[in-house]
N, C-alpha and C. Protein backbone atom coordinates (compact mmCIF):
# COMPACT_ATOMS: atom_id res chain seq x y z
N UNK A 1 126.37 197.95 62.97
CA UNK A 1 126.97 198.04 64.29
C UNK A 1 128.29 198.78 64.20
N UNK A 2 128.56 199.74 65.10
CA UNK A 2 129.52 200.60 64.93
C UNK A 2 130.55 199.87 66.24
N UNK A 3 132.05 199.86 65.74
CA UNK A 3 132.79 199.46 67.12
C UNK A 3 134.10 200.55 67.06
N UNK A 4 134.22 200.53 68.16
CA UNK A 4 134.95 201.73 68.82
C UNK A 4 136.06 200.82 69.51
N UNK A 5 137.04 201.58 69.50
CA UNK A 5 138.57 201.46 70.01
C UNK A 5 138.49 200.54 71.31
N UNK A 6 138.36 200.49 72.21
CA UNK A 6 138.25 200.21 73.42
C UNK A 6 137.70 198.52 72.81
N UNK A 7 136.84 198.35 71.90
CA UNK A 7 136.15 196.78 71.18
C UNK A 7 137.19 196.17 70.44
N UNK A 8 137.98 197.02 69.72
CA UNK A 8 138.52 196.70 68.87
C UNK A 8 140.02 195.64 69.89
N UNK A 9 140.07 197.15 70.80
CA UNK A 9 141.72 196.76 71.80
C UNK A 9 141.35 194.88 72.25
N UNK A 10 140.26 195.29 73.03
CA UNK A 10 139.72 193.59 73.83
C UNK A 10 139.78 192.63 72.64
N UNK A 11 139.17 192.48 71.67
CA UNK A 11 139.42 191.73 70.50
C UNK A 11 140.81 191.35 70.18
N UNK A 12 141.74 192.12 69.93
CA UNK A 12 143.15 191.89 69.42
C UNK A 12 143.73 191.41 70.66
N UNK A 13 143.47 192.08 72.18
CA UNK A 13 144.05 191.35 73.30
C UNK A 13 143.57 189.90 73.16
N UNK A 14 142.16 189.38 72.79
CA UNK A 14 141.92 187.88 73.03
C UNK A 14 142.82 186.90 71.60
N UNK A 15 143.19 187.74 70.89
CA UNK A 15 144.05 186.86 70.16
C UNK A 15 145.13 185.95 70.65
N UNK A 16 145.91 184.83 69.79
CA UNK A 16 146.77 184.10 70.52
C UNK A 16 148.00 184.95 70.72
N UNK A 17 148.94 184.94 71.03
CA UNK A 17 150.25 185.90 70.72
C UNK A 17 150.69 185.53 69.01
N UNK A 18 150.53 184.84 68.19
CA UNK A 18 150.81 185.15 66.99
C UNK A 18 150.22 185.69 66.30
N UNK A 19 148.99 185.84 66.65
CA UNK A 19 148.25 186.71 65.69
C UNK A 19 148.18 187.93 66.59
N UNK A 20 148.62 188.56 67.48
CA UNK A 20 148.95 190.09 67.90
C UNK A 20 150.27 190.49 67.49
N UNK A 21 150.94 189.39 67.53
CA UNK A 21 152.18 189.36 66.71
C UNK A 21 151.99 190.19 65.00
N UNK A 22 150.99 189.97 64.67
CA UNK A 22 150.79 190.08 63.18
C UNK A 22 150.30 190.97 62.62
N UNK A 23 148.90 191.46 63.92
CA UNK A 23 148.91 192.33 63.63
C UNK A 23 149.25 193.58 64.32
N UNK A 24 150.57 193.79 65.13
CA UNK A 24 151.50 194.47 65.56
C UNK A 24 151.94 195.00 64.34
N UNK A 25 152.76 194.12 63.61
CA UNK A 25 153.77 194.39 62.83
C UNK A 25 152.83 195.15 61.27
N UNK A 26 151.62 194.66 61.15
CA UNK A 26 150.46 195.27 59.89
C UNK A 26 150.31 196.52 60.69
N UNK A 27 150.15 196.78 61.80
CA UNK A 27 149.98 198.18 62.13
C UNK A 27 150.85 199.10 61.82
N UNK A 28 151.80 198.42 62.89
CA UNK A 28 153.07 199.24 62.66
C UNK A 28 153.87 199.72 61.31
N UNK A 29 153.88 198.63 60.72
CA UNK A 29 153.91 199.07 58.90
C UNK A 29 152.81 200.29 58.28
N UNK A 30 151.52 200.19 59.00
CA UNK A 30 150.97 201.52 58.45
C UNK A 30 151.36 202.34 58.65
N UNK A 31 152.05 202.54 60.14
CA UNK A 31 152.05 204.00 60.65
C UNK A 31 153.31 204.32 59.56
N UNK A 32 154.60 203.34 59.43
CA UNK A 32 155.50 203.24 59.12
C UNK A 32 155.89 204.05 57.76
N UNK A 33 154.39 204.08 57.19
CA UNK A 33 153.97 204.82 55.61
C UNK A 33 153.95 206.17 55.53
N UNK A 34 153.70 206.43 56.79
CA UNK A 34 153.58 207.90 56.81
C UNK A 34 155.13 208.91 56.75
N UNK A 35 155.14 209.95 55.67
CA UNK A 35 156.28 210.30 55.76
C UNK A 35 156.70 211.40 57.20
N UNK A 36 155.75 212.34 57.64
CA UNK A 36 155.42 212.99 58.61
C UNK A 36 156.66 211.95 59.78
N UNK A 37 156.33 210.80 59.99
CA UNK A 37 156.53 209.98 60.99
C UNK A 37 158.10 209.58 60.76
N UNK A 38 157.90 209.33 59.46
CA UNK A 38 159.55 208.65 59.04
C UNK A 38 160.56 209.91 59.11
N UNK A 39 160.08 211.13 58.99
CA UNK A 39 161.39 212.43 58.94
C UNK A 39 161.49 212.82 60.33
N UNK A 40 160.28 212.48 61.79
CA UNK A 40 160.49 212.53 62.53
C UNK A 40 161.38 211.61 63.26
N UNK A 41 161.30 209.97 62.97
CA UNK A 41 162.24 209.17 63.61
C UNK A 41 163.77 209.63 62.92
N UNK A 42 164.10 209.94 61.54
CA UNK A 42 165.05 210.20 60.90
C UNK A 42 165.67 211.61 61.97
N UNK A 43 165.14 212.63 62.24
CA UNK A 43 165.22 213.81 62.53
C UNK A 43 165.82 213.23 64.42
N UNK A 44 165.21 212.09 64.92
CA UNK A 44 165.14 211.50 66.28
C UNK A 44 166.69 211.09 66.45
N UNK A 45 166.97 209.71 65.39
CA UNK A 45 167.78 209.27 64.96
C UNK A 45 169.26 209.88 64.86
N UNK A 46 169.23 211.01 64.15
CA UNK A 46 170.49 212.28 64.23
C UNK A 46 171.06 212.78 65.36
N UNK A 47 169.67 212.77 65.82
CA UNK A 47 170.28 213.53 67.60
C UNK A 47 170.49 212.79 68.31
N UNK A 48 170.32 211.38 68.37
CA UNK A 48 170.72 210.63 69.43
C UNK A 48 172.25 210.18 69.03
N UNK A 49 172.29 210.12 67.19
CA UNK A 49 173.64 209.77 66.96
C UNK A 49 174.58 210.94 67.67
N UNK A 50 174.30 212.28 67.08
CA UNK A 50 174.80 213.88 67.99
C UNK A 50 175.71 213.72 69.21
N UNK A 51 174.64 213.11 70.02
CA UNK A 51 174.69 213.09 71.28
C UNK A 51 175.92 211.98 71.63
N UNK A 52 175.87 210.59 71.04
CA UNK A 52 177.10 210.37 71.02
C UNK A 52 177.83 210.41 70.74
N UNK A 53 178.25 211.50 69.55
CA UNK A 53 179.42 211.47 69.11
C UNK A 53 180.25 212.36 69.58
N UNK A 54 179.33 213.48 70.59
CA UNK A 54 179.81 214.77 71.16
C UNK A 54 180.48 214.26 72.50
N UNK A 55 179.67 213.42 73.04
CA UNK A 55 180.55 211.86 74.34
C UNK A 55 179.13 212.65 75.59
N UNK A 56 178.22 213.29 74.86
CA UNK A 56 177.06 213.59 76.19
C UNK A 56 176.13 212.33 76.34
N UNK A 57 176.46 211.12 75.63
CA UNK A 57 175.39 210.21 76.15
C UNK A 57 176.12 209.34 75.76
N UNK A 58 176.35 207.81 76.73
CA UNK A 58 177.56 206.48 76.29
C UNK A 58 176.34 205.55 76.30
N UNK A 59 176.17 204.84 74.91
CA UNK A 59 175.37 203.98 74.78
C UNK A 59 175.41 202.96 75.02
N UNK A 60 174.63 201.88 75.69
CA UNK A 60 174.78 200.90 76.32
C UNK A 60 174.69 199.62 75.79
N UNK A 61 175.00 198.01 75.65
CA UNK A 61 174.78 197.00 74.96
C UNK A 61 173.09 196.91 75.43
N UNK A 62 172.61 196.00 74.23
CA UNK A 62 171.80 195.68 74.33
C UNK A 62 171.30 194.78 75.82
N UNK A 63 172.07 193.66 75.91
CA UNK A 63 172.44 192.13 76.92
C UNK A 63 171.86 193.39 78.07
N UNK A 64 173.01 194.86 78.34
CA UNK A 64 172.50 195.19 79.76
C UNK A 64 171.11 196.06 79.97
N UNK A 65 170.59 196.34 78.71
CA UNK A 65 169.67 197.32 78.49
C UNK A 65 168.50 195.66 79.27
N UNK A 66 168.30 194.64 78.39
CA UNK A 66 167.74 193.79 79.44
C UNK A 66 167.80 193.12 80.39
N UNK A 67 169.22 193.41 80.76
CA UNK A 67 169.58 192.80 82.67
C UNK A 67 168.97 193.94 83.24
N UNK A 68 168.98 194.82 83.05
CA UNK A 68 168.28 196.27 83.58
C UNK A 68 166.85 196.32 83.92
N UNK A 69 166.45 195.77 82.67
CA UNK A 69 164.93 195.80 82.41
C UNK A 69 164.62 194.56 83.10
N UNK A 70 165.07 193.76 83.21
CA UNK A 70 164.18 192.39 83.70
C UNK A 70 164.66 192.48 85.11
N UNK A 71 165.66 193.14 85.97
CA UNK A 71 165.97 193.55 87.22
C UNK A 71 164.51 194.17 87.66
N UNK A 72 164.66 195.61 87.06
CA UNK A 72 163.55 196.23 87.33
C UNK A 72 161.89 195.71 87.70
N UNK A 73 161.74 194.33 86.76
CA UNK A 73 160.43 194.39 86.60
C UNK A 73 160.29 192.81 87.77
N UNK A 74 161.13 192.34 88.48
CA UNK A 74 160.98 191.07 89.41
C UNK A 74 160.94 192.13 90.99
């Protein structure tokens, strides 16, 4: 039996939240392996530091990044 993405997604959605929890973080550690990926966040990383240090972007606390976000989503 062959299963395809879309089987796989419904499966991991019927998990409890700790075990999507788990394997979130086993995924994410794969991708995490890849160097392709890591010189791109590194390469990401630079320019956002750039950007503030030049004063073109004022970075925000965390606390309002989710008063923001949980505003938005009620």
């Amino acid at each position: 039996m062959q299963i395809n993405l879309e089987q796989i997604e419904a499966a991991a959605l019927s998990l409890p939240p700790e075990g999507r929890a788990r394997l979130a973080e086993r995924l994410l550690a794969s991708i995490e392996d890849d160097p392709d990926i890591t010189t791109a966040w590194v390469a990401e990383a630079r320019r956002r530091d750039a950007e503030i240090e030049a004063g073109r972007v004022v970075p925000l606390l965390a606390e309002e990044v989710f008063s923001k976000a949980r505003a938005g989503h009620r």
